[in-house]
Protein backbone atom coordinates (compact mmCIF):
# COMPACT_ATOMS: atom_id res chain seq x y z
CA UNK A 1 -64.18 -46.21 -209.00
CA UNK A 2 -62.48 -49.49 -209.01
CA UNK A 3 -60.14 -50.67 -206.12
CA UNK A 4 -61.13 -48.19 -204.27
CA UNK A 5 -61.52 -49.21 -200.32
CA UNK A 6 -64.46 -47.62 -198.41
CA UNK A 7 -62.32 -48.01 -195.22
CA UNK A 8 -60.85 -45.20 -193.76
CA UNK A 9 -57.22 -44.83 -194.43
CA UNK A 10 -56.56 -44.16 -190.72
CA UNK A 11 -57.65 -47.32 -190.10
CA UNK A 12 -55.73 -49.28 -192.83
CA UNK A 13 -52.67 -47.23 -191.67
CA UNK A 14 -52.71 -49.21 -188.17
CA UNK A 15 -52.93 -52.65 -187.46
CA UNK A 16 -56.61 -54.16 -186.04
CA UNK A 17 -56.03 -54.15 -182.14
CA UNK A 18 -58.01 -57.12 -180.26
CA UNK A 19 -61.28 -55.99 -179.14
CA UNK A 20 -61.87 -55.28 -175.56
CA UNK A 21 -64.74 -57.08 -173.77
CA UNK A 22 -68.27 -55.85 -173.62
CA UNK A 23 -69.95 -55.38 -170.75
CA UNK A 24 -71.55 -58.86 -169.44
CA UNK A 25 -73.62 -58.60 -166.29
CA UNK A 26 -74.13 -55.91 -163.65
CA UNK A 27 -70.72 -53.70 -163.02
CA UNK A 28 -71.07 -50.10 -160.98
CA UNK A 29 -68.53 -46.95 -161.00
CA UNK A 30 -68.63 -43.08 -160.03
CA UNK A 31 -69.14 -42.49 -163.47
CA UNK A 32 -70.26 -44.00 -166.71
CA UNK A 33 -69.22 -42.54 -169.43
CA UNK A 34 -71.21 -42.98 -173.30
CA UNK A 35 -69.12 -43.49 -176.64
CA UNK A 36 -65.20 -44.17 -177.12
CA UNK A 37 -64.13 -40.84 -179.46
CA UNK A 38 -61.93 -38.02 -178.21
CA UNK A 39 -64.65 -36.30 -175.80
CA UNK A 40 -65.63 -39.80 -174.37
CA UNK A 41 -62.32 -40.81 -173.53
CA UNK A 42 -60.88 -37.15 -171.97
CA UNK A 43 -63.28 -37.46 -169.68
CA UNK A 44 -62.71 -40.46 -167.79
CA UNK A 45 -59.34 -39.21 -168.46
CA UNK A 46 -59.57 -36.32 -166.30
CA UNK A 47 -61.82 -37.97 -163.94
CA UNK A 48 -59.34 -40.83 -162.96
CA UNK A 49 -56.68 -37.84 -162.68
CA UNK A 50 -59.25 -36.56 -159.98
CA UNK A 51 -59.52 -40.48 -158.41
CA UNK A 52 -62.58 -41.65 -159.73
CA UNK A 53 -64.05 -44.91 -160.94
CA UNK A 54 -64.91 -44.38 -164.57
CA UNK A 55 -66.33 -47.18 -167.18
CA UNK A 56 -66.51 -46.56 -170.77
CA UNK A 57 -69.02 -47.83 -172.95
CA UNK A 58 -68.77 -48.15 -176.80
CA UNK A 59 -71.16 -48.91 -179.15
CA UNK A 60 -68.40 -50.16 -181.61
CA UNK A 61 -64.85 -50.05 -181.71
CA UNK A 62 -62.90 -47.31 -180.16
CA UNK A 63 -62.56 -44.15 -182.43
CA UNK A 64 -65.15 -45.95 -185.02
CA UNK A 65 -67.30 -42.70 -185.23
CA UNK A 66 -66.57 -39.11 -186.49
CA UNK A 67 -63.60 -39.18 -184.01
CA UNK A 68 -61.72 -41.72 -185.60
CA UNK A 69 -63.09 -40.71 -189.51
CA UNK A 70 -62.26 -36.70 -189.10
CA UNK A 71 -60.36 -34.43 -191.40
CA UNK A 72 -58.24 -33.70 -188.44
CA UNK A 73 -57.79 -30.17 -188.70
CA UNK A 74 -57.59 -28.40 -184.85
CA UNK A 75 -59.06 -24.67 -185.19
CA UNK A 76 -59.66 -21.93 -183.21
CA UNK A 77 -63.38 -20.93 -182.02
CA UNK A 78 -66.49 -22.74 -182.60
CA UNK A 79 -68.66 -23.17 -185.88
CA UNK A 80 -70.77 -20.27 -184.64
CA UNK A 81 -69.14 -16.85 -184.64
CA UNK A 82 -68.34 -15.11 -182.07
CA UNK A 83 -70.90 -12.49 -182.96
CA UNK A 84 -73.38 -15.04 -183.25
CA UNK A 85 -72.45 -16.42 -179.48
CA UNK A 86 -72.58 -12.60 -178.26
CA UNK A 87 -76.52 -12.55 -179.73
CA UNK A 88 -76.97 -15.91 -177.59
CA UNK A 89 -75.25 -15.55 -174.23
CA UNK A 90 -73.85 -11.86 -174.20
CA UNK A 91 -70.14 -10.64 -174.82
CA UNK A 92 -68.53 -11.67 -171.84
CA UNK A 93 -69.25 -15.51 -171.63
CA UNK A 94 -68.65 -15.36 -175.44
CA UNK A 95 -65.22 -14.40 -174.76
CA UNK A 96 -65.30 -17.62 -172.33
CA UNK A 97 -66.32 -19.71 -175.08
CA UNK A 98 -63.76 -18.28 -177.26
CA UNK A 99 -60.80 -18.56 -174.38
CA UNK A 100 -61.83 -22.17 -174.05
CA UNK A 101 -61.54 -22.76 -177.77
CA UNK A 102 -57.90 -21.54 -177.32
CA UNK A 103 -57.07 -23.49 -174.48
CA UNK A 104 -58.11 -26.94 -176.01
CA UNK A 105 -55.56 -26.28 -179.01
CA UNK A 106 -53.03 -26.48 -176.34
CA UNK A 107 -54.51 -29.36 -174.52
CA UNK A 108 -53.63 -31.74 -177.41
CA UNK A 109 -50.09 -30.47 -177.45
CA UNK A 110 -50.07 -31.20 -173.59
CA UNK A 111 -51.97 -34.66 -173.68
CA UNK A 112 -49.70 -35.75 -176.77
CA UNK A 113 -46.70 -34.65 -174.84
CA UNK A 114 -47.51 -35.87 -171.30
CA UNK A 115 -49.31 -39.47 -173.23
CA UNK A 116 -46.06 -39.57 -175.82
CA UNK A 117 -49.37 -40.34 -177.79
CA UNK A 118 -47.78 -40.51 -181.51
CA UNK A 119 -50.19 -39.05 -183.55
CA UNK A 120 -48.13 -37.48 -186.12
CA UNK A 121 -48.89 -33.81 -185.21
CA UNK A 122 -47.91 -30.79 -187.44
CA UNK A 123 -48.63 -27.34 -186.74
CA UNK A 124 -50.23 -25.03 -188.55
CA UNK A 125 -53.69 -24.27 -190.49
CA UNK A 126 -54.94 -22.03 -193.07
CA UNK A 127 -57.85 -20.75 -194.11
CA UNK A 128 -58.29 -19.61 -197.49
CA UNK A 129 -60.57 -17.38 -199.77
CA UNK A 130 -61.69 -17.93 -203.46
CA UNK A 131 -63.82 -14.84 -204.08
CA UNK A 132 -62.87 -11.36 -203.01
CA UNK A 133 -65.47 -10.62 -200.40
CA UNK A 134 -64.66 -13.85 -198.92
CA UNK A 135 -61.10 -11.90 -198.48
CA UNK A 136 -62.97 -9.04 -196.68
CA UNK A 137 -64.25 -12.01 -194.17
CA UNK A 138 -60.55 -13.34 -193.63
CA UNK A 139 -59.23 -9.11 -193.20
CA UNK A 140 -62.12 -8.45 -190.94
CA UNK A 141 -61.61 -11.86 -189.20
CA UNK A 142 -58.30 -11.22 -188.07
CA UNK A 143 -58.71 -8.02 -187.15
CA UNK A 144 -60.85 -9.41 -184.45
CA UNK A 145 -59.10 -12.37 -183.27
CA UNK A 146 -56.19 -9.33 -182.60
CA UNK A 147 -57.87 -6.88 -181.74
CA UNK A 148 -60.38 -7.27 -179.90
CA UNK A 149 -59.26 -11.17 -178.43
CA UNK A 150 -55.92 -10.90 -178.55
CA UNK A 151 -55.10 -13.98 -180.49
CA UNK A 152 -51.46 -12.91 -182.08
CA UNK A 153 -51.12 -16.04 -183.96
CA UNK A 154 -52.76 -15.41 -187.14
CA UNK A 155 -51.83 -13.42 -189.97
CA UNK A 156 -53.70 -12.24 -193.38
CA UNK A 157 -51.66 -13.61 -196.07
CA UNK A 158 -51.91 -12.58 -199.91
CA UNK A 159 -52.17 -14.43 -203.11
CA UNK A 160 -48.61 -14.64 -203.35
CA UNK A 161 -48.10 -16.02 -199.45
CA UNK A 162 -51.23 -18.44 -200.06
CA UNK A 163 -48.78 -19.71 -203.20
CA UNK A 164 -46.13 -20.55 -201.07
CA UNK A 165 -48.21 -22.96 -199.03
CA UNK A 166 -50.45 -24.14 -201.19
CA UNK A 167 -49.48 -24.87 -205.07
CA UNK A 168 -52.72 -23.82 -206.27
CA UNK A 169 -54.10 -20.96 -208.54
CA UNK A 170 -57.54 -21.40 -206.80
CA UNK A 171 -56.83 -19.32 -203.59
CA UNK A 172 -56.42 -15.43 -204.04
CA UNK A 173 -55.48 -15.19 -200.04
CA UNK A 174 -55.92 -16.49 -196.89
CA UNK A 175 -55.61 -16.53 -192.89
CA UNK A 176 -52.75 -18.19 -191.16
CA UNK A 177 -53.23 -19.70 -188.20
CA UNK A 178 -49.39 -20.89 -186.33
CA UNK A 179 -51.70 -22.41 -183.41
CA UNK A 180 -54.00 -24.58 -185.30
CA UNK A 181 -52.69 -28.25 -186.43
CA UNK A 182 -53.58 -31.45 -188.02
CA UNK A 183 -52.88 -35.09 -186.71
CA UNK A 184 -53.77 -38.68 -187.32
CA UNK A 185 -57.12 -38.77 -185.71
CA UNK A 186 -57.44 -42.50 -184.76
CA UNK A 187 -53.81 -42.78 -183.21
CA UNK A 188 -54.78 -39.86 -181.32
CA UNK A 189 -58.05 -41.27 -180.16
CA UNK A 190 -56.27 -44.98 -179.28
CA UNK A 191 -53.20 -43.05 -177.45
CA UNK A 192 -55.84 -41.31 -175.54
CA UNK A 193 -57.89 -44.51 -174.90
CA UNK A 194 -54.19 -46.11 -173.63
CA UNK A 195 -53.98 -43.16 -171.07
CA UNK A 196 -56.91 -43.88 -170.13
CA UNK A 197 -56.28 -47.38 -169.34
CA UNK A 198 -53.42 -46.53 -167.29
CA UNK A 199 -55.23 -44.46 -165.37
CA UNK A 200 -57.48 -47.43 -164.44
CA UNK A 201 -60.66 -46.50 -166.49
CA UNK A 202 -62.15 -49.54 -167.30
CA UNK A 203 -63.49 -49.76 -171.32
CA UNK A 204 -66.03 -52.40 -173.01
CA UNK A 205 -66.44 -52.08 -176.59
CA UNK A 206 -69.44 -53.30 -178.50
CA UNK A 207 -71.45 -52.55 -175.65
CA UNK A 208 -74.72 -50.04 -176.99
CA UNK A 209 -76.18 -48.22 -174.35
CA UNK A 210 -80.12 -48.95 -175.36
CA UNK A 211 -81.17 -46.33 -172.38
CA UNK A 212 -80.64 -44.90 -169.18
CA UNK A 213 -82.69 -45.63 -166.22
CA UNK A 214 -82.54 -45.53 -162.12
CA UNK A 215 -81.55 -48.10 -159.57
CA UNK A 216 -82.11 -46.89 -155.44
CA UNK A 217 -82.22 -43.51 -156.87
CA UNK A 218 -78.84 -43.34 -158.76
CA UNK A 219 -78.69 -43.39 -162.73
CA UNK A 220 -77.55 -46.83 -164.95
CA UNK A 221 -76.78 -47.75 -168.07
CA UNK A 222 -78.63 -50.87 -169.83
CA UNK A 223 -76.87 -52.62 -172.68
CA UNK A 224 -77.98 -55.88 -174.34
CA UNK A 225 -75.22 -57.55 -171.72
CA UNK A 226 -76.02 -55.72 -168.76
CA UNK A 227 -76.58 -52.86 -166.40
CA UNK A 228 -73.87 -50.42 -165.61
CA UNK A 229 -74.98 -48.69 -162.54
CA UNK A 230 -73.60 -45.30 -161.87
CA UNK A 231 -72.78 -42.44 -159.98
CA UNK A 232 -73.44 -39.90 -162.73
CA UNK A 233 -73.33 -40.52 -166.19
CA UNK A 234 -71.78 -38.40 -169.40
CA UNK A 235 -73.17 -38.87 -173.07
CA UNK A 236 -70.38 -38.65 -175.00
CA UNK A 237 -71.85 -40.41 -178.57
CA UNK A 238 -72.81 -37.64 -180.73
CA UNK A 239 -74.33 -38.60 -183.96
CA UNK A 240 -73.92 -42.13 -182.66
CA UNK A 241 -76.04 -41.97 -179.65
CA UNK A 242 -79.18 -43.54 -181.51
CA UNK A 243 -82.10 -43.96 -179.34
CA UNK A 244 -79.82 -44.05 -175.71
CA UNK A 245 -81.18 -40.84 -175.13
CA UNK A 246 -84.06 -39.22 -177.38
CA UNK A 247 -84.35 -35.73 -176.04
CA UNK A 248 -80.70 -35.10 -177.15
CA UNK A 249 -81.48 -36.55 -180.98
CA UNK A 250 -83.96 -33.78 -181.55
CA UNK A 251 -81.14 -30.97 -181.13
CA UNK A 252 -78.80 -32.39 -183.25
CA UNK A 253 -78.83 -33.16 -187.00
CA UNK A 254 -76.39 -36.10 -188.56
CA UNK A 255 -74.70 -35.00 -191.44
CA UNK A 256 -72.83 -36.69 -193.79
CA UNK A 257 -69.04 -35.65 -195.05
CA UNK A 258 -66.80 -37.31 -197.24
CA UNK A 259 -63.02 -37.75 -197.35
CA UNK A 260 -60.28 -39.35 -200.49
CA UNK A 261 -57.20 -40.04 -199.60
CA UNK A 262 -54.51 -40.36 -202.93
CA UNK A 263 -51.95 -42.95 -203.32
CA UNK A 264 -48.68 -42.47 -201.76
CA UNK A 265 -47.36 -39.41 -203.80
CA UNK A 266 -43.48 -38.91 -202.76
CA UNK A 267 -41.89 -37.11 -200.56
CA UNK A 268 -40.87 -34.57 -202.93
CA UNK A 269 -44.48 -34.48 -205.02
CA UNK A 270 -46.63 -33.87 -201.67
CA UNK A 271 -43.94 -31.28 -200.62
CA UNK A 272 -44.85 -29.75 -203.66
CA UNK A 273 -48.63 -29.61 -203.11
CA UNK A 274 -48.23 -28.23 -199.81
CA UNK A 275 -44.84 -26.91 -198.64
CA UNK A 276 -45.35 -26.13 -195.63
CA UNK A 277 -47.31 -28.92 -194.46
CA UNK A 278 -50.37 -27.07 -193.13
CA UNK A 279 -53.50 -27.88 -193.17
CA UNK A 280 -55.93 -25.85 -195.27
CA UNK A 281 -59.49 -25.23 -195.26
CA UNK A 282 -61.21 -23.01 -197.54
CA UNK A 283 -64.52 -20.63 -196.27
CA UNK A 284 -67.46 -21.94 -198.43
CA UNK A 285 -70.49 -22.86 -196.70
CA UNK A 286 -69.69 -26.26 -198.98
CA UNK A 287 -66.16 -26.04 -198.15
CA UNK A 288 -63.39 -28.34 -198.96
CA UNK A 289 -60.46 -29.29 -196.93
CA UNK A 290 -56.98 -30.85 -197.11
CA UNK A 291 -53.90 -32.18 -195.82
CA UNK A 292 -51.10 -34.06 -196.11
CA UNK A 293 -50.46 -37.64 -194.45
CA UNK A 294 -47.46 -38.90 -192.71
CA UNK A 295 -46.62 -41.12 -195.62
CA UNK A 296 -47.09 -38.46 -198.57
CA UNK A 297 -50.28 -38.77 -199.74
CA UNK A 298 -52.92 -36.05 -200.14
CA UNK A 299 -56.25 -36.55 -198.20
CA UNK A 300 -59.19 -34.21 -199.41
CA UNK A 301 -62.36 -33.80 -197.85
CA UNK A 302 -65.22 -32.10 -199.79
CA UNK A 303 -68.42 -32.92 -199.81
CA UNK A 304 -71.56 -33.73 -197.42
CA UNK A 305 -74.83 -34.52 -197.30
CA UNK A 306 -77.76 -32.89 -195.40
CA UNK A 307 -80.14 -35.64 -197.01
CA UNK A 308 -78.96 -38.75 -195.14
CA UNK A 309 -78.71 -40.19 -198.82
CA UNK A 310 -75.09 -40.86 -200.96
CA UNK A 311 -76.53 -40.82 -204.48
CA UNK A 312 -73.49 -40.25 -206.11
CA UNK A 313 -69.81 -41.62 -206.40
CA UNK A 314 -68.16 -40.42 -203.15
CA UNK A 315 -64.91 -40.92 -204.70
CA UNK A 316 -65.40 -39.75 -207.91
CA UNK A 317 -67.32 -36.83 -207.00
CA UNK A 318 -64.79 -35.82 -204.25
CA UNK A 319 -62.09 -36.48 -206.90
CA UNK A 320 -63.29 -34.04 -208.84
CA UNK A 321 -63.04 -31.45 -206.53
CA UNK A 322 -59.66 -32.07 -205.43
CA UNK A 323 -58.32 -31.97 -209.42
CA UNK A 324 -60.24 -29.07 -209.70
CA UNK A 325 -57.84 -27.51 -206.31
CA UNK A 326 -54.68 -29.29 -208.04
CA UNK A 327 -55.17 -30.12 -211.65
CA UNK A 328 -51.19 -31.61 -211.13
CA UNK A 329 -53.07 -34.93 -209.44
CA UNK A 330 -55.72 -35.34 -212.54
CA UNK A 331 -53.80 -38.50 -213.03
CA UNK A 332 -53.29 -39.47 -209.28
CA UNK A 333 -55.18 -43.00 -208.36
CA UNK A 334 -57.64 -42.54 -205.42
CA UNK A 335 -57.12 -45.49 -202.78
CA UNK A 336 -59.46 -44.75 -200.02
CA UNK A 337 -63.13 -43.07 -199.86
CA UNK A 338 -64.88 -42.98 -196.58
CA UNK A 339 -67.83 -40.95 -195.01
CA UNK A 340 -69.21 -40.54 -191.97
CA UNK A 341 -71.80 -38.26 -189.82
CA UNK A 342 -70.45 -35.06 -187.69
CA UNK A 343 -73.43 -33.42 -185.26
CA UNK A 344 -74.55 -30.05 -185.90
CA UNK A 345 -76.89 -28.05 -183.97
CA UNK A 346 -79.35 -25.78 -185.62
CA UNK A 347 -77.19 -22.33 -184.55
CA UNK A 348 -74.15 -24.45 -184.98
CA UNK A 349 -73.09 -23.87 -181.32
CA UNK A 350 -71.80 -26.44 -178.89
CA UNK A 351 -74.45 -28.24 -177.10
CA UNK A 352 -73.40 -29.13 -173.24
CA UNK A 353 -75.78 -29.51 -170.69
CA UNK A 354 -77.38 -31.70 -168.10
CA UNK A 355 -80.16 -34.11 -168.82
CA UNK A 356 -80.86 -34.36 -165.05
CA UNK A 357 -78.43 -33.06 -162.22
CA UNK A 358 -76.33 -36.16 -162.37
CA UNK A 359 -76.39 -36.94 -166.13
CA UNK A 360 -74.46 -34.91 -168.51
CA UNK A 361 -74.08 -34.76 -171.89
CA UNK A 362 -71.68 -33.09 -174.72
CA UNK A 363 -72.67 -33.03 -178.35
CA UNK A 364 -73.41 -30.61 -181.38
CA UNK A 365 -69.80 -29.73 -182.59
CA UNK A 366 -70.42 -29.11 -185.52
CA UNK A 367 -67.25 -30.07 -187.26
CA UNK A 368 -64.89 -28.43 -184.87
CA UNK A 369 -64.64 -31.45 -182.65
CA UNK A 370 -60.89 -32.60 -183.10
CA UNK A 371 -59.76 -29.42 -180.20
CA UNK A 372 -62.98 -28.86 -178.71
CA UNK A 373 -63.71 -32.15 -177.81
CA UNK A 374 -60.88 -32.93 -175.58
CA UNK A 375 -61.91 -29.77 -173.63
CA UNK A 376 -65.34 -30.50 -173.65
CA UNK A 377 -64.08 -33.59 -171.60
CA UNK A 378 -62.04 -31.37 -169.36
CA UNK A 379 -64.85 -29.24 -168.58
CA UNK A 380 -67.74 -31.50 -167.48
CA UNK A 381 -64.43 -33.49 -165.43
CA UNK A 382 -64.84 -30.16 -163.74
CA UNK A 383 -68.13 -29.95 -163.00
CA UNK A 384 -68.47 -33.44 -161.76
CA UNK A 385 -65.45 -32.76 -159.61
CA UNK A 386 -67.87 -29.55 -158.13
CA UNK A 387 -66.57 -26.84 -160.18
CA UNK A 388 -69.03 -26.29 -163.44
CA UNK A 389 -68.32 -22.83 -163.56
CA UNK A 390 -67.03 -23.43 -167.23
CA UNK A 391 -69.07 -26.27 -167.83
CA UNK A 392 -72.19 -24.33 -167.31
CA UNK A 393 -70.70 -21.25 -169.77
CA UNK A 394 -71.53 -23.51 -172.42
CA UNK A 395 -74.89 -25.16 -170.81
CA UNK A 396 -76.29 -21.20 -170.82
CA UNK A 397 -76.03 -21.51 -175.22
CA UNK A 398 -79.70 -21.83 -175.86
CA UNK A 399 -80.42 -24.37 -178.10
CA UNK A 400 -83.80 -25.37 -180.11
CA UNK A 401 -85.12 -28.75 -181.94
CA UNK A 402 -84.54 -28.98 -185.22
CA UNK A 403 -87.95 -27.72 -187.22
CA UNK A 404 -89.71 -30.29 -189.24
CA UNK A 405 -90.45 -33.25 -186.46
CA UNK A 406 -89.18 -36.46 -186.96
CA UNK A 407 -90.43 -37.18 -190.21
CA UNK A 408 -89.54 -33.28 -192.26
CA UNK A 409 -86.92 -31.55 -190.08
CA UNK A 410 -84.17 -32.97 -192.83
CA UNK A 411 -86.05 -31.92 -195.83
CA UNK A 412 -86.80 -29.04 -194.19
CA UNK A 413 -82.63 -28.46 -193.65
CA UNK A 414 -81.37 -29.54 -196.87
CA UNK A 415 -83.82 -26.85 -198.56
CA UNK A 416 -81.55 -24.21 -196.44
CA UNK A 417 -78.60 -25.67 -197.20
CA UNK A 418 -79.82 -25.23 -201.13
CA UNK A 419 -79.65 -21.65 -200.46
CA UNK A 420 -75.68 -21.59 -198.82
CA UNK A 421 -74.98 -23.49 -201.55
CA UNK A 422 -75.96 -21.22 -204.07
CA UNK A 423 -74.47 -18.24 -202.20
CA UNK A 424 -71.44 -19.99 -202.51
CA UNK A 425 -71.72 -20.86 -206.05
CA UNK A 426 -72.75 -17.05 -207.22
């Protein structure tokens, strides 16, 4: 499509800050902490909270990976189901999981509040169904989040409710969720970075971690400007680790997703879309997502890749997805097309765990990283400080390589996707 920018709109939104230094030379600190997104920068967070000396290192910019590229929605739970967690780690540290999950939606309301981060936050998400059994998912859904956890928020709405907040024909019900929210994902990720700062947690940008080794006994960090010599050390890249440390690449899988944003609609005309403001996400396996931005334009998110490959138009393609959700926009210019890779694990749980006894790590959220992030951040804080007893909830999740090896595991994965995707499509 022509004039179409590959840039992320949350990035042309802000103006370009000046870069911070790399790291040049030898530096030490309690802890060294790996990647700049949301988990990578509530840790040092918390840590400096506790009083410790806590360097950042980032591979690019700060929020240039899936933390700064997101959809944005914050959502209860993890991309694994509760039942699925239950079959992994038994029912009560499940219900840990899921209390955590709960907890980090309110830790961005309390780090936005207590950072006056301004991140444009709006409450309020919604799930929504397209075929009727995926209504009997949403009915039985909620039914367990009150029932059986308690979680009083949500309520089943029907076509006619889903109407009211979303001007679609496409959605025959869906699950409202008063505790979820969307925000402006890099703004977020920069306010948190500024906290951070204030704190006294010292951050070099375009500084890649090429491995981790041992000095006297006590991990470091090697860059191609120097050695960062630690206490302990947290990897916090995700998909964007690369080869810094290999026995975390083989339990996660980079995938790619793909996000439009429209030109600015109106007030009145994205009101219209969405009059409520929430954000919506519908229950696919190949799902799409939506929102609305700060300055009134729609940004849809709907497609990914399990290949590693973008054969086709990203903006086109995504285009016609969103015109097929609002056939109002089919004359709506598309200003900004961007992708990027999330991490998912192979059971779609969290991955947190310990490399060695003073290296940590925190990846595999498999899309569900805006809220669970932040607390992943707040939990291995915890641990470090001497308490993992939450930390290590999440550690017990066993997790396996992806099948395949280095050189099949992805065909191997998009030949199961082929089958979700057909589900959904039947």
């Amino acid at each position: 499509m022509q004039g179409v920018t590959t840039q992320p709109w949350y990035w042309s939104a802000l103006p370009e800050p000046a870069a911070l230094s790399s790291l040049a030379g030898d530096a030490s600190c309690d802890v060294g902490v790996v990647g700049a997104g949301i988990a990578g920068l509530s840790t040092p967070l918390h840590l400096a909270e506790r009083g410790y000396r806590v360097t950042v290192l980032e591979g690019e910019r700060i929020g240039g990976g899936a933390s700064g590229r997101s959809g944005a929605q914050a959502i209860f739970g993890v991309a694994a189901s509760q039942e699925k967690l239950q079959s992994l780690i038994g029912a009560d540290d499940a219900r840990k999981v899921w209390d955590v999950t709960v907890e980090a939606l309110a830790l961005i309301r309390q780090l936005v509040a207590r950072h006056a981060i301004d991140c444009d936050l709006v409450q309020g998400q919604l799930h929504v169904a397209i075929k009727p059994r995926q209504l009997d998912e949403l009915a039985t859904w909620e039914r367990e989040l009150t029932g059986v956890y308690g979680y009083r928020s949500v309520r089943l709405l029907d076509r006619a409710a889903v109407r009211a907040q979303v001007t679609s024909e496409r959605y025959i019900g869906g699950l409202f969720d008063a505790n979820g929210m969307h925000l402006q994902p890099l703004k977020y990720v920069r306010g948190l970075a500024a906290a951070a700062q204030r704190a006294g947690v010292v951050i070099h940008e375009n500084s890649r971690v090429l491995h981790h080794t041992r000095h006297d006994g006590k991990p470091a960090l090697v860059t191609t400007g120097g050695t960062l010599r630690c206490g302990q050390i947290v990897f916090a890249g995700n998909a964007q680790l690369g080869r810094a440390a290999p026995p975390l690449a083989r339990r996660i899988m980079p995938v790619g997703t793909y996000i439009v944003a429209t030109e600015p609609l109106g007030e009145s005309a994205a009101r219209a879309l969405l009059p409520h403001n929430a954000a919506v996400t519908d229950i696919n396996w190949v799902l799409d997502y939506f929102r609305r931005s700060a300055d009134h334009r729609l940004l849809f998110g709907g497609r990914v890749s399990y290949s590693g490959l973008d054969p086709f138009d990203t903006a086109e393609a995504t285009r016609r997805r969103m015109v097929r959700v609002f056939p109002q926009l089919g004359e709506v210019r598309i200003t900004h097309a961007w992708g990027g890779y999330v991490d998912i694990t192979l059971n779609r749980a969290p991955d947190f765990g310990r490399l060695e006894p003073d290296v940590y790590y925190l990846q595999g959220f498999s899309g569900h990283g805006i809220a669970l992030t932040g607390m992943a951040g707040k939990l291995v804080a915890e641990a470090i400080a001497g308490d993992s007893s939450r930390f290590d909830v999440f550690a017990r999740i066993p997790h396996r390589a992806f099948p395949g090896g280095a050189l099949l595991r992805r065909p191997a994965l998009v030949l199961a996707m082929l089958y979700y995707r057909l589900r959904d499509l039947l």
